[in-house]
Protein backbone atom coordinates (compact mmCIF):
# COMPACT_ATOMS: atom_id res chain seq x y z
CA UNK A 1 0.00 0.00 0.00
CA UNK A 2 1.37 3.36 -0.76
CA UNK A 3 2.59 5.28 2.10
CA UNK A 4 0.04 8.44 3.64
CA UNK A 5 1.17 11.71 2.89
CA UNK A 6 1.21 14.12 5.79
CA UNK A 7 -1.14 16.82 4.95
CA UNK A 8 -2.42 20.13 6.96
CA UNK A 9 -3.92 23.66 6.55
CA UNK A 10 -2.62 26.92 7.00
CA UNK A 11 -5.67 29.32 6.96
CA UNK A 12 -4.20 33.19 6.70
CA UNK A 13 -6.82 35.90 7.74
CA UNK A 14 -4.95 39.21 8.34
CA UNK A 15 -7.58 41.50 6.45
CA UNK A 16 -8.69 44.75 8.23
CA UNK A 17 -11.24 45.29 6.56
CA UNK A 18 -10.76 48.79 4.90
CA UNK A 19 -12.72 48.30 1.41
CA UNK A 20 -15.64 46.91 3.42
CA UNK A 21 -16.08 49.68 4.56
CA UNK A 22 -16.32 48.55 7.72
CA UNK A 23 -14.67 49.15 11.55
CA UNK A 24 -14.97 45.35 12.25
CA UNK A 25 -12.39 43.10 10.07
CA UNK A 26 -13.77 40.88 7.56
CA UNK A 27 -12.72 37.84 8.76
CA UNK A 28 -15.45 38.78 11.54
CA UNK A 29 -17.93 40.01 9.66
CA UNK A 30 -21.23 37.57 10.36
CA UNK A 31 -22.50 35.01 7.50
CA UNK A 32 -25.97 33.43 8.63
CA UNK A 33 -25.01 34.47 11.71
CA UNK A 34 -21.49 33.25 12.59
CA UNK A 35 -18.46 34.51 11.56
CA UNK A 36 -16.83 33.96 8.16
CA UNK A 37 -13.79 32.47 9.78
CA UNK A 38 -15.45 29.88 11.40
CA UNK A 39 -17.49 28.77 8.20
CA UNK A 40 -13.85 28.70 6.53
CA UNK A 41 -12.62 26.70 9.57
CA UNK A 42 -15.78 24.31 9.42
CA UNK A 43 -15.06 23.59 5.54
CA UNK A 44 -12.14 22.22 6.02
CA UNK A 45 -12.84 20.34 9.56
CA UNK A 46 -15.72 19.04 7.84
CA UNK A 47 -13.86 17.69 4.65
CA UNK A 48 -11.42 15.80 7.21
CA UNK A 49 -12.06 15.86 11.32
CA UNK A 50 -8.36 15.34 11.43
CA UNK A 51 -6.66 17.74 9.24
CA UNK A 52 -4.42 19.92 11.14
CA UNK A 53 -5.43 23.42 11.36
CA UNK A 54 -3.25 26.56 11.59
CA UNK A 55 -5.15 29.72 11.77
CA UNK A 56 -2.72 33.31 11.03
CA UNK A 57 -4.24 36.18 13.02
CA UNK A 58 -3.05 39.38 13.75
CA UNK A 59 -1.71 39.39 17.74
CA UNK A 60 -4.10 42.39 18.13
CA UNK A 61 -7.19 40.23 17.26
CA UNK A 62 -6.05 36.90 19.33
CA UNK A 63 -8.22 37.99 21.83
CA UNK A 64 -11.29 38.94 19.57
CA UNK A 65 -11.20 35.76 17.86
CA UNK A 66 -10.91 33.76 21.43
CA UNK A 67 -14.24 35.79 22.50
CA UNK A 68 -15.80 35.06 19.10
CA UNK A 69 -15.12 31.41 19.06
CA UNK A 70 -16.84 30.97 23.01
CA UNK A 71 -19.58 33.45 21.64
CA UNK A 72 -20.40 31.59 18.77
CA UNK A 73 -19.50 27.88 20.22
CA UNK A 74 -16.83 27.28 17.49
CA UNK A 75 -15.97 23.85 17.97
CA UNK A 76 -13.07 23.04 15.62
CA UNK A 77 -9.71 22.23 16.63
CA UNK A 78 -7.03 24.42 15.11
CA UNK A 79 -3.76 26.72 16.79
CA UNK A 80 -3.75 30.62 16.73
CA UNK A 81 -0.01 31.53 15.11
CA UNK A 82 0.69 35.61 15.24
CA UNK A 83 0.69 36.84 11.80
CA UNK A 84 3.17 38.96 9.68
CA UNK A 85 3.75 42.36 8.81
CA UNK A 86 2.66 41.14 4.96
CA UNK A 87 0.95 37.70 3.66
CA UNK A 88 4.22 36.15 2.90
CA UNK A 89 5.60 36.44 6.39
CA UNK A 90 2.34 35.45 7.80
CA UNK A 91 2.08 32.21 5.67
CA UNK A 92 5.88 31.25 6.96
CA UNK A 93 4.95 32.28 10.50
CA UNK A 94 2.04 29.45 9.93
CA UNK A 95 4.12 26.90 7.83
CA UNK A 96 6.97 27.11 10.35
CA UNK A 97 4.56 25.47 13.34
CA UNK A 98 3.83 22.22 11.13
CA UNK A 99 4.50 19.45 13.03
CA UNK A 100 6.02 17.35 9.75
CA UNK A 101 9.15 17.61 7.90
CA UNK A 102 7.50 15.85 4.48
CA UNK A 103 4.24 16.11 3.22
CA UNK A 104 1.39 18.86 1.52
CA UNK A 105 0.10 21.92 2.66
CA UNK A 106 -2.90 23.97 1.65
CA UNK A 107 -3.33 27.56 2.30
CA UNK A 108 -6.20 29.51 2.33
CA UNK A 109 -7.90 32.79 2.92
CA UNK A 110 -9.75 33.23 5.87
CA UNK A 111 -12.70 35.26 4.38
CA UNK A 112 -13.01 32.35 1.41
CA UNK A 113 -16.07 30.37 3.47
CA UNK A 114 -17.72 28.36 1.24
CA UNK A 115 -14.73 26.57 -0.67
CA UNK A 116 -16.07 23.18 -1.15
CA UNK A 117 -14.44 19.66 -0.26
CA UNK A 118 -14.02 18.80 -3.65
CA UNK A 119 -11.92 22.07 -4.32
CA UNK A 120 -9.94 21.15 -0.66
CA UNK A 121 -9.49 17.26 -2.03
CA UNK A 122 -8.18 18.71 -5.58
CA UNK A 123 -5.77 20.46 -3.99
CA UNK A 124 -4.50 17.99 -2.06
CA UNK A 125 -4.18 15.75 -3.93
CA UNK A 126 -3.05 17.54 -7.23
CA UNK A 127 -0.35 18.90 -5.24
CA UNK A 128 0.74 14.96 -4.05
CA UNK A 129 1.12 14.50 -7.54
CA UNK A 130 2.59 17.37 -8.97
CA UNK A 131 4.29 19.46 -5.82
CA UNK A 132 1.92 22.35 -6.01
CA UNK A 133 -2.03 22.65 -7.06
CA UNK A 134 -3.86 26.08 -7.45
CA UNK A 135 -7.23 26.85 -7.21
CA UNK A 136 -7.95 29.06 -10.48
CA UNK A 137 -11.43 29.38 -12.45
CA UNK A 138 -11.64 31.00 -16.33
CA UNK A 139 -12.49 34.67 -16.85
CA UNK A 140 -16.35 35.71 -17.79
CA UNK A 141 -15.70 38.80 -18.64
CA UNK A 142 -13.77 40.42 -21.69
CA UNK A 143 -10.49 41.21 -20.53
CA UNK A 144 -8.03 45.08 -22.01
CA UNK A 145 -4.96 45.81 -21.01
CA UNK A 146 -4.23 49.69 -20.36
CA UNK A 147 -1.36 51.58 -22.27
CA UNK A 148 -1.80 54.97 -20.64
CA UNK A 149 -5.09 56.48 -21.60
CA UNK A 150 -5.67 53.67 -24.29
CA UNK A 151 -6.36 50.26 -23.90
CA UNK A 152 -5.81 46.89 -26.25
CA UNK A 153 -8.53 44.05 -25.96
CA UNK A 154 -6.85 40.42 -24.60
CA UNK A 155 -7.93 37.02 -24.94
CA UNK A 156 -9.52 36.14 -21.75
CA UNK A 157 -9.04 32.29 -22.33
CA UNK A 158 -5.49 33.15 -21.79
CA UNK A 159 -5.97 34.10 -18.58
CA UNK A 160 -7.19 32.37 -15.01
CA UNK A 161 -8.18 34.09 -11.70
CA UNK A 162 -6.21 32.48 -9.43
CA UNK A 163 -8.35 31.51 -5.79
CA UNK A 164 -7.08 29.38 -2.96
CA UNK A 165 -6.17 27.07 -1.57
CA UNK A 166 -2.89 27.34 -2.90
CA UNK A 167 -1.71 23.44 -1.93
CA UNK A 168 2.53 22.95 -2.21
CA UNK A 169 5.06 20.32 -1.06
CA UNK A 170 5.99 21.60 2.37
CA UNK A 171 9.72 21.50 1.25
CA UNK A 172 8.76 23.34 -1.91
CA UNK A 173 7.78 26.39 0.13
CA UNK A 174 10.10 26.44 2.53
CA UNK A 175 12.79 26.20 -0.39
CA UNK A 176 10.58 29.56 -1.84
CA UNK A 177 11.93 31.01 1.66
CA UNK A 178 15.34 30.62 1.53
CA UNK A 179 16.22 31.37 -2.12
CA UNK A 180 14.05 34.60 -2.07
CA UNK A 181 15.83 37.88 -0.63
CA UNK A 182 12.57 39.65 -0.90
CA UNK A 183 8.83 38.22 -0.20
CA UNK A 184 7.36 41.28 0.94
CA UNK A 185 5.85 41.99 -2.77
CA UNK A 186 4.60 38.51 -3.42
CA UNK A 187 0.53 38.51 -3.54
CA UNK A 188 0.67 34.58 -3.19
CA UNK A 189 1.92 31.50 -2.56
CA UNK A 190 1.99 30.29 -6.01
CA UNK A 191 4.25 33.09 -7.62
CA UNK A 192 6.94 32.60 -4.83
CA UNK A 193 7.04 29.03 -5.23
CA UNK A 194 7.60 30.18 -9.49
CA UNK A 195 10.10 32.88 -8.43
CA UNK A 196 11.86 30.66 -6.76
CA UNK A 197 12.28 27.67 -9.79
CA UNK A 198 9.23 25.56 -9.29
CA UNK A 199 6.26 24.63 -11.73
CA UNK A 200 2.65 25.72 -10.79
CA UNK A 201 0.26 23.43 -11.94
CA UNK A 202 -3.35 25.09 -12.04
CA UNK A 203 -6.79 22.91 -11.12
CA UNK A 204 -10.77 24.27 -11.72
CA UNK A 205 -11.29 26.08 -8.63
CA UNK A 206 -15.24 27.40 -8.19
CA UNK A 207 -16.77 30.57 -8.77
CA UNK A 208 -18.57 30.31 -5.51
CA UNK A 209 -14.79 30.18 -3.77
CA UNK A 210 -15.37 33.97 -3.46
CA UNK A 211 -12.80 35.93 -1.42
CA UNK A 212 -14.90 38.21 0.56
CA UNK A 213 -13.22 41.67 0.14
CA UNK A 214 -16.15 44.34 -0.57
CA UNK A 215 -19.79 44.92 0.46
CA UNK A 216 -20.54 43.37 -3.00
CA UNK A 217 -18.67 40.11 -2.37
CA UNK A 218 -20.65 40.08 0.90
CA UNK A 219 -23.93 39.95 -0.98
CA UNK A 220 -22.97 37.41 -3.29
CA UNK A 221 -21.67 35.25 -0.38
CA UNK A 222 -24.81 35.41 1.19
CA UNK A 223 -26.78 34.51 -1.82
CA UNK A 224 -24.96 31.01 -2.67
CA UNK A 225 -25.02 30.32 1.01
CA UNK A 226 -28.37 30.56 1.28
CA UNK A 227 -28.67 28.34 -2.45
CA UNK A 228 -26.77 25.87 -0.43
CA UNK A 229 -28.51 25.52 2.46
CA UNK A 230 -31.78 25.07 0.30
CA UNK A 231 -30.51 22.35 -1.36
């Protein structure tokens, strides 16, 4: 029988919240009444009861999200780790408490709450295969690229929108670490682990994977939760 590959979750939620226009951060904000981080949480708890969880706060909301969790009876087992100054730093801060020297890790965004076990499984196991597995759906819309105050149309099946989890050979990402000088720039996971010599290898993510960052998102969240629950 082939040997089980050590897998766990690193689940980064740093956001503050500005273009939600909102004082609470968004990881907080409530989603049929609980907060999004613990629907995030539950996904992937749900998917696999013993996954190891690492959740990446801010040390200035530790305290918020230890209230929340007794508030709202959040059940699933996971460790707090203090997050960075930027993503990068806050993903290593998680990766570095992983209690395995070989296996696959999947990150994901905190205010991403209805990412569904078949996207969590893809990733896994894509990334088993290959050494990394992105989450990444197909443009809808048309697509022009801006050359100062003019702007050239693009083929949008040339492009994906990339989502997480973002799922990598431990080693792989730890290797992104040391060879980089800078990380602070890096908007994910996957174009460190390129930077630093390693192939991507993209997977069909879901539309409903949305990353809650405005008002707008919020709405849309709502909506295909409540589709879900109906079903």
């Amino acid at each position: 029988m082939p040997t089980a590959v050590n897998r766990a979750a690193v689940i980064v939620a740093g956001g503050q919240g500005s273009r939600m226009q909102s004082d609470i951060p968004k990881q907080f904000l409530l989603l049929a009444g609980k907060p999004l981080l613990i629907h995030t949480l539950e996904a992937f708890y749900q998917y696999n009861t013993s996954l190891p969880i690492w959740l990446v706060l801010p040390e200035a909301e530790h305290t918020r999200w230890e209230n929340l969790c007794r508030e709202y009876q959040c059940t699933v087992p996971h460790q707090v780790v203090v997050g960075g100054a930027c993503r990068p730093q806050s993903v290593k801060n998680g990766i570095s408490q992983i209690q395995f020297e070989e296996g696959v890790v999947a990150i994901h965004d905190g205010v991403r709450p209805l990412v569904s076990h078949r996207v969590i499984q893809e990733s896994f196991g894509v990334a088993e295969k290959n050494g990394s597995a992105i989450a990444s759906v197909p443009l809808k819309d048309s697509l022009r690229k801006m050359r100062g105050e003019e702007s050239v149309a693009q083929n949008r099946a040339a492009f994906r929108l990339m989502q997480t989890p973002q799922a990598f050979r431990l080693s792989w990402l730890l290797e992104a670490y040391e060879k980089l000088d800078v990380i602070d720039d890096f908007s994910d996971e996957a174009s460190m682990v390129e930077a630093a010599g390693r192939r991507v290898t993209l997977f069909d993510g879901d539309y409903r994977n949305i990353k809650v960052t405005t008002p707008e998102d919020m709405l849309v969240v709502e909506a295909f939760h409540r589709s879900k629950a109906s079903e």
